[in-house]
Structures are given as C-alpha cells and as structure tokens.
PDB file of N, CA and C in Angstrom:
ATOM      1  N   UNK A   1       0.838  -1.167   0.000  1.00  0.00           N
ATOM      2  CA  UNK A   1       0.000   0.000   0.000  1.00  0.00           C
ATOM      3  C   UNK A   1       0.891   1.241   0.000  1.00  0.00           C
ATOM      4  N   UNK A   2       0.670   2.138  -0.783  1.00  0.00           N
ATOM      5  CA  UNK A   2       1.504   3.481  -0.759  1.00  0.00           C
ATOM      6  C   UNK A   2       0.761   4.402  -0.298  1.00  0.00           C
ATOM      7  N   UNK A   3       1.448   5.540   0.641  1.00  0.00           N
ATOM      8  CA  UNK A   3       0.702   6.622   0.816  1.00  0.00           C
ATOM      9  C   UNK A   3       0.955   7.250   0.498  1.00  0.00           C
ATOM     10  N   UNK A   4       0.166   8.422   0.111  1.00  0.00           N
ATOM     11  CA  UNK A   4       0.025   9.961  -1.100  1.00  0.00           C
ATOM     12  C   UNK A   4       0.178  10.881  -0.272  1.00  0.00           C
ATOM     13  N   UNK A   5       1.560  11.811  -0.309  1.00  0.00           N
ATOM     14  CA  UNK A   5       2.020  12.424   0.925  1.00  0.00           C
ATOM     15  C   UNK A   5       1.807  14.189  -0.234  1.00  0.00           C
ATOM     16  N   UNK A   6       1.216  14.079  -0.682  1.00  0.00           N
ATOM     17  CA  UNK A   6       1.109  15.027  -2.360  1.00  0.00           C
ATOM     18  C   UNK A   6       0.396  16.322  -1.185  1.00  0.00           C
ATOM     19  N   UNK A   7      -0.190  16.388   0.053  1.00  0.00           N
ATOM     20  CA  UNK A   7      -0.960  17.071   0.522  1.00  0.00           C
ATOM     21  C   UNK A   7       0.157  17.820   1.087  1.00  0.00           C
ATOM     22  N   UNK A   8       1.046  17.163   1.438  1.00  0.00           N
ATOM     23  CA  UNK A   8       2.513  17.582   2.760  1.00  0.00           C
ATOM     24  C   UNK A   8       2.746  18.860   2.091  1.00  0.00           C
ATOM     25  N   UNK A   9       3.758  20.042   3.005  1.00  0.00           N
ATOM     26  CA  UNK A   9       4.335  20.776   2.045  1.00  0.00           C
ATOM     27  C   UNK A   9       6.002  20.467   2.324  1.00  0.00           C
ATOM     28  N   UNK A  10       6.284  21.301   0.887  1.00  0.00           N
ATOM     29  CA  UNK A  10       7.524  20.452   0.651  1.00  0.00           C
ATOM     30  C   UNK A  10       8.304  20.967   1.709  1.00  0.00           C
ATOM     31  N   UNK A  11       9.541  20.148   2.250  1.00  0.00           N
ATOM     32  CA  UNK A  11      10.383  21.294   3.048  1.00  0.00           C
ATOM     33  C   UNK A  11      11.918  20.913   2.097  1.00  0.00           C
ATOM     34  N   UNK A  12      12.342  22.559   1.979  1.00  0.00           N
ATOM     35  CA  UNK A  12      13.505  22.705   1.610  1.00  0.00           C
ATOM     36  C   UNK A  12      14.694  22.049   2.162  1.00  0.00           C
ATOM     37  N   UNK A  13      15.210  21.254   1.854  1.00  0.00           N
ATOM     38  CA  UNK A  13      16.471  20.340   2.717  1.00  0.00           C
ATOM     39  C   UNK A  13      18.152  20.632   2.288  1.00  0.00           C
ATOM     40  N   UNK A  14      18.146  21.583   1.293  1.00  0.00           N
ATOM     41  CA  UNK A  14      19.502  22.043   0.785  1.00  0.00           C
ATOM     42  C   UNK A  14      20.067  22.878   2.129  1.00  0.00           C
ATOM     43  N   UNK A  15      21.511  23.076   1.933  1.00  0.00           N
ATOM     44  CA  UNK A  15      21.817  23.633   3.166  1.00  0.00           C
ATOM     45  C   UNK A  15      21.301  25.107   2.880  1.00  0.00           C
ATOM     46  N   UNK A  16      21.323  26.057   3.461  1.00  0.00           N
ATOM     47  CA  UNK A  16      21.308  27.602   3.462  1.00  0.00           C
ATOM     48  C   UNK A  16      22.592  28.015   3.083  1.00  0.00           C
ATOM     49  N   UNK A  17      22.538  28.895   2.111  1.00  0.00           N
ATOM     50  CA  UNK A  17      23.961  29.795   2.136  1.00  0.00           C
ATOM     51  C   UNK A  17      24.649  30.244   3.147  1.00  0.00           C
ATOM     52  N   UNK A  18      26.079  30.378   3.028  1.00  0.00           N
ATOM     53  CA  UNK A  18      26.419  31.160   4.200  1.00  0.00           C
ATOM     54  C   UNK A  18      26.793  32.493   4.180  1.00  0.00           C
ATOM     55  N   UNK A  19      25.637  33.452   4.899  1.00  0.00           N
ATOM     56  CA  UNK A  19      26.066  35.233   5.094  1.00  0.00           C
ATOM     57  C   UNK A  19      26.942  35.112   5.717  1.00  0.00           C
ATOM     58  N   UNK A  20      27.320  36.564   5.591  1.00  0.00           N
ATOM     59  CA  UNK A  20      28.664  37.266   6.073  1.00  0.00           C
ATOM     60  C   UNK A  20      28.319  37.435   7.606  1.00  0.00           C
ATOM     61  N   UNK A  21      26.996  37.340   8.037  1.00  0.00           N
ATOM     62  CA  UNK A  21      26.629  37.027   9.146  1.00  0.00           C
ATOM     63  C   UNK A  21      27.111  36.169   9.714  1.00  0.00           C
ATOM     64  N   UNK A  22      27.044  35.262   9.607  1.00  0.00           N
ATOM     65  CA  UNK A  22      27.120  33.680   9.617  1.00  0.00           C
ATOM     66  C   UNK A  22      28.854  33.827   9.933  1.00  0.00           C
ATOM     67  N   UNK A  23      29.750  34.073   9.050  1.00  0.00           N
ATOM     68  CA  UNK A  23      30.845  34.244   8.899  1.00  0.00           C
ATOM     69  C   UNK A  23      31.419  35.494  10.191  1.00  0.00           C
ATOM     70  N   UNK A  24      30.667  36.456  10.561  1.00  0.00           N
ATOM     71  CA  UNK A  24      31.134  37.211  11.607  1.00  0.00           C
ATOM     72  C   UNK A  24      30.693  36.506  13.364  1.00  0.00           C
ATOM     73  N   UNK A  25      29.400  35.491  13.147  1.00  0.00           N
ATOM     74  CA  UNK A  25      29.420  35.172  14.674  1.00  0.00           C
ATOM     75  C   UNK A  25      30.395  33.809  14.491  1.00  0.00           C
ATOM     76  N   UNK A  26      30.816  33.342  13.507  1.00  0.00           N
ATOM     77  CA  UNK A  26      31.783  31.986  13.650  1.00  0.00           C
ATOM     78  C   UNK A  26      33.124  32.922  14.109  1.00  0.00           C
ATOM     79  N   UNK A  27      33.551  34.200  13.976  1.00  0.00           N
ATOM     80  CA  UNK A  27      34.473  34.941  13.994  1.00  0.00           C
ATOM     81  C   UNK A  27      34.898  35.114  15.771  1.00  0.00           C
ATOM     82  N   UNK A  28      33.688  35.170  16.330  1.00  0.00           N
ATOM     83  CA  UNK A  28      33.694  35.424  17.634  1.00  0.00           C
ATOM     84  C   UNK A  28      34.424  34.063  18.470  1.00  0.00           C
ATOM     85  N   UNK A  29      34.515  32.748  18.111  1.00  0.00           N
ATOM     86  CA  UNK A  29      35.132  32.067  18.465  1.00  0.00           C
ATOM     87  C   UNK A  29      37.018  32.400  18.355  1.00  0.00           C
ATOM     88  N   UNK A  30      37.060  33.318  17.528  1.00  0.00           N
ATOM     89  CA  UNK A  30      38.622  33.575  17.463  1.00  0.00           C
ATOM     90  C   UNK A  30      39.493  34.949  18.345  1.00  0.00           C
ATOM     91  N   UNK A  31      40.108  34.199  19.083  1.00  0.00           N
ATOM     92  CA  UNK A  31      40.111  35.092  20.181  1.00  0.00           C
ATOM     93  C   UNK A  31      42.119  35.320  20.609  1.00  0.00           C
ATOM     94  N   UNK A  32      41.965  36.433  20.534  1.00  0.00           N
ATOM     95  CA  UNK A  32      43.300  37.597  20.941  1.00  0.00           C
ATOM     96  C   UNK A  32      44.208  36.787  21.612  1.00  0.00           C
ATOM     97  N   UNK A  33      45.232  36.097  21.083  1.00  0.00           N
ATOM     98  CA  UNK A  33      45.795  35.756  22.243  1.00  0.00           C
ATOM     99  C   UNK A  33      46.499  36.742  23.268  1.00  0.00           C
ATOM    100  N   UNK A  34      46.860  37.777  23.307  1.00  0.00           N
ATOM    101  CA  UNK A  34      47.302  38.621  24.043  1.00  0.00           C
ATOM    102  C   UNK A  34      46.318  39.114  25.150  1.00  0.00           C
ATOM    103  N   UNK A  35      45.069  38.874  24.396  1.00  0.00           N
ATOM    104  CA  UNK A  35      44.070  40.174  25.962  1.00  0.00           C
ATOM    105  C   UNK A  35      43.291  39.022  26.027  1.00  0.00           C
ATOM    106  N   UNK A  36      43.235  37.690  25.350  1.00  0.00           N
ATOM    107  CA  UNK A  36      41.900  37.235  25.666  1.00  0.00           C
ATOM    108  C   UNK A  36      39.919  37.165  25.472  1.00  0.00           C
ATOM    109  N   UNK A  37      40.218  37.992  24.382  1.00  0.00           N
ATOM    110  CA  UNK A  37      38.713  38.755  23.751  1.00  0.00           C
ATOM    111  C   UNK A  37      38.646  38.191  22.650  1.00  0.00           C
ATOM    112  N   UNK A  38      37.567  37.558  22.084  1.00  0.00           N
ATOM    113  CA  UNK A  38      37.548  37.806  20.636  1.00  0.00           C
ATOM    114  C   UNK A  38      37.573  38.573  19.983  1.00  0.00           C
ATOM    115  N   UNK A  39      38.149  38.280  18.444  1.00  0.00           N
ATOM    116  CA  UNK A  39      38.786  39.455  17.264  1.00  0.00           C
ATOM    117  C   UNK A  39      37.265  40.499  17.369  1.00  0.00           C
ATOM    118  N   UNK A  40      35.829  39.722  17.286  1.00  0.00           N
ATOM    119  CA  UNK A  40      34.839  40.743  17.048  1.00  0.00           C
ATOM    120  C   UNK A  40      34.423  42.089  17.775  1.00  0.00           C
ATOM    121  N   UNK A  41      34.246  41.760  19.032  1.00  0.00           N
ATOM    122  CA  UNK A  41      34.256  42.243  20.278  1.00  0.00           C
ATOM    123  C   UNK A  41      35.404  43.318  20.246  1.00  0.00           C
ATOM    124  N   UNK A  42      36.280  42.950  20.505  1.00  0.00           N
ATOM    125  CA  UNK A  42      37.552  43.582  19.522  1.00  0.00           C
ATOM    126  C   UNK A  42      37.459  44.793  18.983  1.00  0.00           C
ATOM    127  N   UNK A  43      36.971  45.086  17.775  1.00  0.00           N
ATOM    128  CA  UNK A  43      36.649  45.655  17.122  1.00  0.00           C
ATOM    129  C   UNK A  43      37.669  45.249  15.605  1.00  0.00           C
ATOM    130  N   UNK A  44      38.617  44.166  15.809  1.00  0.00           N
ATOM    131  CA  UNK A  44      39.162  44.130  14.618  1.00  0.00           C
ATOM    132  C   UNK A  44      38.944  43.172  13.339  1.00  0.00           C
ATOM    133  N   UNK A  45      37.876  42.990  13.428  1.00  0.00           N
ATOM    134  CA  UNK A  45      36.903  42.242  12.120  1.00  0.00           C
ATOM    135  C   UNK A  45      36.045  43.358  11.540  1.00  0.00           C
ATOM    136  N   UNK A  46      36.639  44.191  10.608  1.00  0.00           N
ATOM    137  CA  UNK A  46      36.375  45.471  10.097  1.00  0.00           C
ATOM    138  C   UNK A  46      34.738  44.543   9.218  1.00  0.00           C
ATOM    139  N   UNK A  47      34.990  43.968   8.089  1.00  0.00           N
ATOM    140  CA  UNK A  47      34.131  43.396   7.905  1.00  0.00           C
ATOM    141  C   UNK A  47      34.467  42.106   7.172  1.00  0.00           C
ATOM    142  N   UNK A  48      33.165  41.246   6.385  1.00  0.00           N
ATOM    143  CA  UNK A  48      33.262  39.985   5.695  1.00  0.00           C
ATOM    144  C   UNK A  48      32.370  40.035   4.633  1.00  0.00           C
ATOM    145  N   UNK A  49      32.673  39.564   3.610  1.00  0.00           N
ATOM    146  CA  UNK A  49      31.708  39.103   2.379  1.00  0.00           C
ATOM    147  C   UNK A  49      32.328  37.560   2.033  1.00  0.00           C
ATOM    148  N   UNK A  50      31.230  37.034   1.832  1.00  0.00           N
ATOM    149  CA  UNK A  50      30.799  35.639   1.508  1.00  0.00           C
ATOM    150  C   UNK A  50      30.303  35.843  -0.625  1.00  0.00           C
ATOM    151  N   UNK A  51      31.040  34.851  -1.111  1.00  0.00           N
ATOM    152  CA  UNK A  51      30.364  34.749  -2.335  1.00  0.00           C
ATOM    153  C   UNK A  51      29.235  34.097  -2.757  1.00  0.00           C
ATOM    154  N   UNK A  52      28.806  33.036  -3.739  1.00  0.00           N
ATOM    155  CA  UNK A  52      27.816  32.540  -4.327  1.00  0.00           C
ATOM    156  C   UNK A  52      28.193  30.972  -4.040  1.00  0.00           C
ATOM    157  N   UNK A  53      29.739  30.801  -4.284  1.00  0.00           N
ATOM    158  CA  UNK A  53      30.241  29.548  -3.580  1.00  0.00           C
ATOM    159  C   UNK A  53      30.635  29.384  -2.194  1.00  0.00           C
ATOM    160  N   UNK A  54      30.138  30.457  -1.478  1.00  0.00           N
ATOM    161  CA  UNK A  54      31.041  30.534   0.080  1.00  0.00           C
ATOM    162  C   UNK A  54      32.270  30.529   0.260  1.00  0.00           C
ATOM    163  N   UNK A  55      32.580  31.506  -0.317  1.00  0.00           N
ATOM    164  CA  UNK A  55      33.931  31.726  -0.048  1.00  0.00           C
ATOM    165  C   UNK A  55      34.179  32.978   0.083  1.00  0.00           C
ATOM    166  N   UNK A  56      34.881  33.250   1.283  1.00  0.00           N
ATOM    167  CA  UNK A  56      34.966  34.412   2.521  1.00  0.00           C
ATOM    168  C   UNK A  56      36.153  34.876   2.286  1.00  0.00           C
ATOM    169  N   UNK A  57      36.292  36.168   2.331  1.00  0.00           N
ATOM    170  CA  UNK A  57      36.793  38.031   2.475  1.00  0.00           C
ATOM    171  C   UNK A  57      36.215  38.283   3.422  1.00  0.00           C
ATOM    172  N   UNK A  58      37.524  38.093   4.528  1.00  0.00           N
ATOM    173  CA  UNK A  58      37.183  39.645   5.772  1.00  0.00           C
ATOM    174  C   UNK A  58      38.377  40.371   5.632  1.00  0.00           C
ATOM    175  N   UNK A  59      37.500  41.753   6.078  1.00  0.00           N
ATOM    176  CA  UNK A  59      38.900  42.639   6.055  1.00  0.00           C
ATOM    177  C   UNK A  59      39.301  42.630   7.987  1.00  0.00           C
ATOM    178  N   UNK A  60      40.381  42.802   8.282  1.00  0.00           N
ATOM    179  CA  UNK A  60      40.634  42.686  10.007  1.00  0.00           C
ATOM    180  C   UNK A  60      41.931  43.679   9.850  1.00  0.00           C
ATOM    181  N   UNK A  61      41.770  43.694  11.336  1.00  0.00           N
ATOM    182  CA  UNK A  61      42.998  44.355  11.709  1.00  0.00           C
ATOM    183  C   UNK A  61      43.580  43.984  12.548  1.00  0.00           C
ATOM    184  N   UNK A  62      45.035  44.433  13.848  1.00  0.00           N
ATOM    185  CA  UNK A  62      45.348  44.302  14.502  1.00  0.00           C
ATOM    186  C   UNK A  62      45.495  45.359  15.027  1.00  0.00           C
ATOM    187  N   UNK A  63      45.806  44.926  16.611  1.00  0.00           N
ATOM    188  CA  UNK A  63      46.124  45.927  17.479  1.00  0.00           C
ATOM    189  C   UNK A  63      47.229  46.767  17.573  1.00  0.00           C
ATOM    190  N   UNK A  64      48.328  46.220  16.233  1.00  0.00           N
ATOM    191  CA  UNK A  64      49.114  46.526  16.106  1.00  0.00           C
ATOM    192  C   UNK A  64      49.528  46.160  14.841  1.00  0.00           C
ATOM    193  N   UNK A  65      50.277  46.965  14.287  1.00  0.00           N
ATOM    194  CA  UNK A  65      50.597  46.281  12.525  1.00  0.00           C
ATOM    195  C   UNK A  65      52.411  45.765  13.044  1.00  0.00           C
ATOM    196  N   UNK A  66      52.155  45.682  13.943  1.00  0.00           N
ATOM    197  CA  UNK A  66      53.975  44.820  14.270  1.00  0.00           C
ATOM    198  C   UNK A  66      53.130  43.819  14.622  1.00  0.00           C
ATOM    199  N   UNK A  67      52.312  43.456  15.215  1.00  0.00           N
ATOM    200  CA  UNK A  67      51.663  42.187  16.087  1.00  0.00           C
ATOM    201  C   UNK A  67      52.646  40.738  15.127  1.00  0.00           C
ATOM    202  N   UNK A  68      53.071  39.952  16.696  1.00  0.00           N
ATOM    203  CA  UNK A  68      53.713  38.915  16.189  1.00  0.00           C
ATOM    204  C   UNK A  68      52.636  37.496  16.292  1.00  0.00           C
ATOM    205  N   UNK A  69      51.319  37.548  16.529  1.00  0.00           N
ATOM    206  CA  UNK A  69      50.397  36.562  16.323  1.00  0.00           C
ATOM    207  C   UNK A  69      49.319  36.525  15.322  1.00  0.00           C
ATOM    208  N   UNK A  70      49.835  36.907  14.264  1.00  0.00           N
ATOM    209  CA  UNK A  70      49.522  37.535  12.962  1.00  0.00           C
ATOM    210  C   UNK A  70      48.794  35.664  12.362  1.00  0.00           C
ATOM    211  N   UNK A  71      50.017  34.749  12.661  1.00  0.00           N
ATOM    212  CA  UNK A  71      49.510  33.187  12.514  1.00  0.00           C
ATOM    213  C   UNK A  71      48.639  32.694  13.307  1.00  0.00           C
ATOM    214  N   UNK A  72      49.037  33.211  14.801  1.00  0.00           N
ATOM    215  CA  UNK A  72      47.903  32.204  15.699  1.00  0.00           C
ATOM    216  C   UNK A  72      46.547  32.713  15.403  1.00  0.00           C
ATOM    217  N   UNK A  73      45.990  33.696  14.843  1.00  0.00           N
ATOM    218  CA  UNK A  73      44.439  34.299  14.546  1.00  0.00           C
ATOM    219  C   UNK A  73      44.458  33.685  13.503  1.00  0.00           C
ATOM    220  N   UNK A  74      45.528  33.702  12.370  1.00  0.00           N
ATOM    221  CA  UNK A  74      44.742  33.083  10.985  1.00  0.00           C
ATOM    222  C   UNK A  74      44.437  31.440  11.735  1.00  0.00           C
ATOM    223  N   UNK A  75      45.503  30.665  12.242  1.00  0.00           N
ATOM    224  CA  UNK A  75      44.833  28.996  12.315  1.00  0.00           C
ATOM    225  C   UNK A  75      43.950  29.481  13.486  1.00  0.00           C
ATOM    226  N   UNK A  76      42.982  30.069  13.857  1.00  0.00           N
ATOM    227  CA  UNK A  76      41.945  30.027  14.676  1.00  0.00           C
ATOM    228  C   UNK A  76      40.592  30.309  13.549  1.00  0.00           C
ATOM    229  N   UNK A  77      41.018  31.719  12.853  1.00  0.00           N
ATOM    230  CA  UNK A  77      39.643  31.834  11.860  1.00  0.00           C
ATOM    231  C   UNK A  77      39.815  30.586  11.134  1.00  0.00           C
ATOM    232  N   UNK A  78      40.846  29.643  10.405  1.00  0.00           N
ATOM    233  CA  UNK A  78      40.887  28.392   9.637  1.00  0.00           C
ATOM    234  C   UNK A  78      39.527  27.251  10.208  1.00  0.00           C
ATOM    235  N   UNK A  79      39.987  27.297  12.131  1.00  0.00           N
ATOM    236  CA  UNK A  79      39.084  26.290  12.404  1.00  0.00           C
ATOM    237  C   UNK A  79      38.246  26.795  12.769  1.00  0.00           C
ATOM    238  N   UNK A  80      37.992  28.127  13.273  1.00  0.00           N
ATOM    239  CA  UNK A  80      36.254  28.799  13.274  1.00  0.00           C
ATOM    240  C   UNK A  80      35.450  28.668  12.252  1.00  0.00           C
ATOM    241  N   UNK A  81      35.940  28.675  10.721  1.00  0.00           N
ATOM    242  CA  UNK A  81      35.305  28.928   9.644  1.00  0.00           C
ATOM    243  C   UNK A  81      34.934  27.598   9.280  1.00  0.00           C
ATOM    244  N   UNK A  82      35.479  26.152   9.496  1.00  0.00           N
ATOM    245  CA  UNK A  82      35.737  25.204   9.146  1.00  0.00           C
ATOM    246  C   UNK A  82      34.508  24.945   8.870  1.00  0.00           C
ATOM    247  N   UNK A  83      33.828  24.456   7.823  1.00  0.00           N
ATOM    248  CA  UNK A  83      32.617  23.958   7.553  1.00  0.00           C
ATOM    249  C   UNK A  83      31.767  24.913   7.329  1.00  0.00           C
ATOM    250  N   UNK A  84      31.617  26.310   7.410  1.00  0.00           N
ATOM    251  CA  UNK A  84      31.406  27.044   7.341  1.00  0.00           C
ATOM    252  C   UNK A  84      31.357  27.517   5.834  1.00  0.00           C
ATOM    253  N   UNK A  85      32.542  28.101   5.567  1.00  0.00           N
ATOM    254  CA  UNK A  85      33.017  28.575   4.373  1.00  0.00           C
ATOM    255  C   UNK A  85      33.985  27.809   3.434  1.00  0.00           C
ATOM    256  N   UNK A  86      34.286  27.141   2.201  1.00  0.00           N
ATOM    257  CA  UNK A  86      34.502  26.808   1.277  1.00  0.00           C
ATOM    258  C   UNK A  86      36.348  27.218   1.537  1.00  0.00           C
ATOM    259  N   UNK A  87      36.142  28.658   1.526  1.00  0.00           N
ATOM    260  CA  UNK A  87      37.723  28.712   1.531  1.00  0.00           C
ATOM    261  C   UNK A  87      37.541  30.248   2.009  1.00  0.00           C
ATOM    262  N   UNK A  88      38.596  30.636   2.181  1.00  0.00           N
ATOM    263  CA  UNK A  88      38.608  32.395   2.625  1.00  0.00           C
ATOM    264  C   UNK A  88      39.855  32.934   2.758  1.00  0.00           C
ATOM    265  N   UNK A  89      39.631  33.995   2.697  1.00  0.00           N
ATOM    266  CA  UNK A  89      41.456  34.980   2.842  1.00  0.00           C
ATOM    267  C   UNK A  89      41.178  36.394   3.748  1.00  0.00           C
ATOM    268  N   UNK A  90      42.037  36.542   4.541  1.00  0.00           N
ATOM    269  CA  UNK A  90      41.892  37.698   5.517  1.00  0.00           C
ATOM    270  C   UNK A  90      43.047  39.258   4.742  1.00  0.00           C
ATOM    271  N   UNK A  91      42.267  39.800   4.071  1.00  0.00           N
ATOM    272  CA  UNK A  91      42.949  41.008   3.958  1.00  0.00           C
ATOM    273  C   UNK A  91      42.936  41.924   5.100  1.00  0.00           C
ATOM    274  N   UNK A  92      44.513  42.026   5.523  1.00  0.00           N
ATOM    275  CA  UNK A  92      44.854  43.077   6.416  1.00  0.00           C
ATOM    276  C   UNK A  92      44.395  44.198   5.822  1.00  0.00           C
ATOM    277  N   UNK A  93      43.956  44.864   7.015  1.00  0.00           N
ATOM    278  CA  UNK A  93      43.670  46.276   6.680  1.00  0.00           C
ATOM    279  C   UNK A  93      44.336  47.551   7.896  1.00  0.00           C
ATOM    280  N   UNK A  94      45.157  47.789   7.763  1.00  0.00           N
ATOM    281  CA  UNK A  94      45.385  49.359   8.556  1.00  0.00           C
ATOM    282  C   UNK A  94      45.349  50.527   8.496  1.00  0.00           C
ATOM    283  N   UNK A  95      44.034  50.890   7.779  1.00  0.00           N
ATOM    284  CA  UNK A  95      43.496  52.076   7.251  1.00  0.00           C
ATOM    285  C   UNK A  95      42.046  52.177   7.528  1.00  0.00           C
ATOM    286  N   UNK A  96      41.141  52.721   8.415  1.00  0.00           N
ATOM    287  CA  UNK A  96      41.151  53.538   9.643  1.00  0.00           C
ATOM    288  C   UNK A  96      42.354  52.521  10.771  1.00  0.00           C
ATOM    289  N   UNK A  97      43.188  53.064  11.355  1.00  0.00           N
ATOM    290  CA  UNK A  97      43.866  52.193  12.367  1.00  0.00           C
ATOM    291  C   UNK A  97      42.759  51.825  13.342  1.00  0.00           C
ATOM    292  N   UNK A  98      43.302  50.748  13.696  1.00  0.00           N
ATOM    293  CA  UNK A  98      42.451  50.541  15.041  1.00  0.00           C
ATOM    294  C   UNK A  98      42.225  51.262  16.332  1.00  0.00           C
ATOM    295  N   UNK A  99      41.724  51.725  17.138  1.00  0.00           N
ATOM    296  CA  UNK A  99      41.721  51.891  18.528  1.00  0.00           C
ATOM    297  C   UNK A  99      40.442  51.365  19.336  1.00  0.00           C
ATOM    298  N   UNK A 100      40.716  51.701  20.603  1.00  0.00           N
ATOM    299  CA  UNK A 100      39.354  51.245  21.517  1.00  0.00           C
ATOM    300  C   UNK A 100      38.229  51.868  21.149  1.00  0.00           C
ATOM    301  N   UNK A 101      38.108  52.877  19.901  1.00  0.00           N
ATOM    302  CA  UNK A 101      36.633  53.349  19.761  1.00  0.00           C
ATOM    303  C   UNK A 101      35.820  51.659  19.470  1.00  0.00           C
ATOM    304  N   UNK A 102      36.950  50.977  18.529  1.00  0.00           N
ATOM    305  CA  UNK A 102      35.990  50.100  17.916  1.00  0.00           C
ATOM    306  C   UNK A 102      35.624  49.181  18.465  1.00  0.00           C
ATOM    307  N   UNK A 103      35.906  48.934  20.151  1.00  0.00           N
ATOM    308  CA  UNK A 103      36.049  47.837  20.672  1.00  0.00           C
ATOM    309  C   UNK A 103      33.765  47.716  20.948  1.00  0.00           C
ATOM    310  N   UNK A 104      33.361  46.580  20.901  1.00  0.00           N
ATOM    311  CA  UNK A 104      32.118  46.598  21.182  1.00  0.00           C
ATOM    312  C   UNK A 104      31.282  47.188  22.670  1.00  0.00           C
ATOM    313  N   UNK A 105      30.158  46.932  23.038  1.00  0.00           N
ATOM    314  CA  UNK A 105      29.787  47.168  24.439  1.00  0.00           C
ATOM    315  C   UNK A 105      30.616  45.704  25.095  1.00  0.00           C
ATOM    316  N   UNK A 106      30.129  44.910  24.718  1.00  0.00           N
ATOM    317  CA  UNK A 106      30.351  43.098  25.038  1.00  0.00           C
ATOM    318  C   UNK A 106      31.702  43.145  25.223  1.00  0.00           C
ATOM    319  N   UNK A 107      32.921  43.816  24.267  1.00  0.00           N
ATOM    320  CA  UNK A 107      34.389  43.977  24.549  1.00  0.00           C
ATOM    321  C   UNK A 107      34.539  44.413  25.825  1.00  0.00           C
ATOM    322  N   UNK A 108      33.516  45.479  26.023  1.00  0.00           N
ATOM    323  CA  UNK A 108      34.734  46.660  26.768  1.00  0.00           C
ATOM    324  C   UNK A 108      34.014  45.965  28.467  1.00  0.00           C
ATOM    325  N   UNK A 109      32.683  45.231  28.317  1.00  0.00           N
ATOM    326  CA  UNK A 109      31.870  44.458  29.473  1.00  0.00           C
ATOM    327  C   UNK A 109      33.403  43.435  29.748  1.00  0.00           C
ATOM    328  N   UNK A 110      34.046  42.485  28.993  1.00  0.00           N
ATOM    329  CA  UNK A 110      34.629  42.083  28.870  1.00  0.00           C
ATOM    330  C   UNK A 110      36.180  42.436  29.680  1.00  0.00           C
ATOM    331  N   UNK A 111      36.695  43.385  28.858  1.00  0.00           N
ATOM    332  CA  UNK A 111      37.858  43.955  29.105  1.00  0.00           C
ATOM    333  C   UNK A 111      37.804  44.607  31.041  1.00  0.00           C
ATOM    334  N   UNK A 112      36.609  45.224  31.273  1.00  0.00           N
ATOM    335  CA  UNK A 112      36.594  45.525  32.408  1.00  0.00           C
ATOM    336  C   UNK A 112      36.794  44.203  33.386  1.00  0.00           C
ATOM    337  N   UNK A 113      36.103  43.119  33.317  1.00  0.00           N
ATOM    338  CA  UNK A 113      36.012  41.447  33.416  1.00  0.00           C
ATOM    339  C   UNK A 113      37.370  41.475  34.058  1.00  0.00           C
ATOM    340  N   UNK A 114      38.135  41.558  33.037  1.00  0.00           N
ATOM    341  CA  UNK A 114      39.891  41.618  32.960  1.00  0.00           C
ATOM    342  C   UNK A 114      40.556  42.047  33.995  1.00  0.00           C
ATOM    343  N   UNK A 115      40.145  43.467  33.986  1.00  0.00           N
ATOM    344  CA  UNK A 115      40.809  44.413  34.824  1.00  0.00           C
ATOM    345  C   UNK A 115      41.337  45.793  34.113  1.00  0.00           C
ATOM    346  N   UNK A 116      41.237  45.707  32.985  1.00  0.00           N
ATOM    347  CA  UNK A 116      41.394  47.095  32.222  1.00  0.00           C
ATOM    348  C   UNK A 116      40.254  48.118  32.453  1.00  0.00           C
ATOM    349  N   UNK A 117      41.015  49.262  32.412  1.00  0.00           N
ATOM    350  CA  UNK A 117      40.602  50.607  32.762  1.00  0.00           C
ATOM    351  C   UNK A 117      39.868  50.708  31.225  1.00  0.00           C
ATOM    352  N   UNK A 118      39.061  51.080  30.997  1.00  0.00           N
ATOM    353  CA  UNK A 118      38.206  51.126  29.573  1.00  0.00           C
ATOM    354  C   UNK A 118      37.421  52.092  29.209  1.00  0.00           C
ATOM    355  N   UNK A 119      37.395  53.250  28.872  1.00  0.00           N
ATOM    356  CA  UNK A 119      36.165  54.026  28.720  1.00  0.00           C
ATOM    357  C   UNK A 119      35.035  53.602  28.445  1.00  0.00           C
TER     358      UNK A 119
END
C-alpha cells in the first residue's frame, strides 16, 4: 500500500547559504591571544563578504601592525570557519587604524572582566 504524501508541504532540505553574518558570529570564536577577547568584540573584524560559492573576504585588523600573532588568529579563523566557508582569505587592513573606539559594548563588558581601565 503506498501513501500519497502530495498534501505535505515540501520542506527545503539544501543547506542555506552562508552570510557574512554567519561568517562574523563563527568569527567570535577567534580570540586575541594577548588580551583574551575575541577578534569581534575587539573591534578588529572590520568586515566579511561571503560569495555565491562561500567563499569568505574579511577585512581585520590588529592591534598593532607589528603584532607577532599575525599566525595564531589566521589557524583560529581556519578552524572557526571550518565547515562554514569553502575557503577564505583575511585582507589586512590598517586604514582607519584601530583603537578602543571600535572595541564593542560586550568587549569593553569584557575587558573591564579583565581588569582594564576602559572608557
């Protein structure tokens, strides 16, 4: 006996694309080794675009353009993104420089956490 499921509605089962959304809260798992914060919070995940194949452009910065953990953030976004995005490349950016304007509310909730003096 077969049943006629023709009434059901269909449900979409492909995965969802992945936004740049998507790509900035996987971002929050990648975190400073120096202060301990994530890059977002941070303020140095300037931004991200995602293509048609998922494949990710963020622009970031550092807290410093000498910063010597320039590697340990890229293999952290590698395994934040993992499954995520297809492939991706982090263009440095040091143009607006960084400072604590950009740091978030959640950063600076954070940073106080710490023990830093924070505006």
């Amino acid at each position: 006996m077969t049943t006629d499921h023709s009434d059901l509605p269909q449900v979409d089962t492909s995965p969802k694309p992945t936004s740049s959304d998507d790509v900035i809260e996987a971002m929050k798992d990648v975190v400073d080794p120096e202060l301990g914060i994530n890059v977002v919070d941070l303020g140095l995940v300037y931004g991200a675009h995602v293509d048609d194949h998922s494949n990710a452009v963020l622009q970031m910065t550092l807290t410093s353009a000498a910063c010597p953990l320039t590697d340990v953030i890229e293999d952290q976004t590698r395994a934040a993104l993992d499954g995520i995005v297809n492939e991706f490349r982090i263009d440095w950016v040091w143009m607006p420089p960084w400072g604590p304007d950009k740091i978030t509310d959640d950063g600076r909730e954070m940073l106080r956490a710490l023990g830093f003096n924070i505006g």
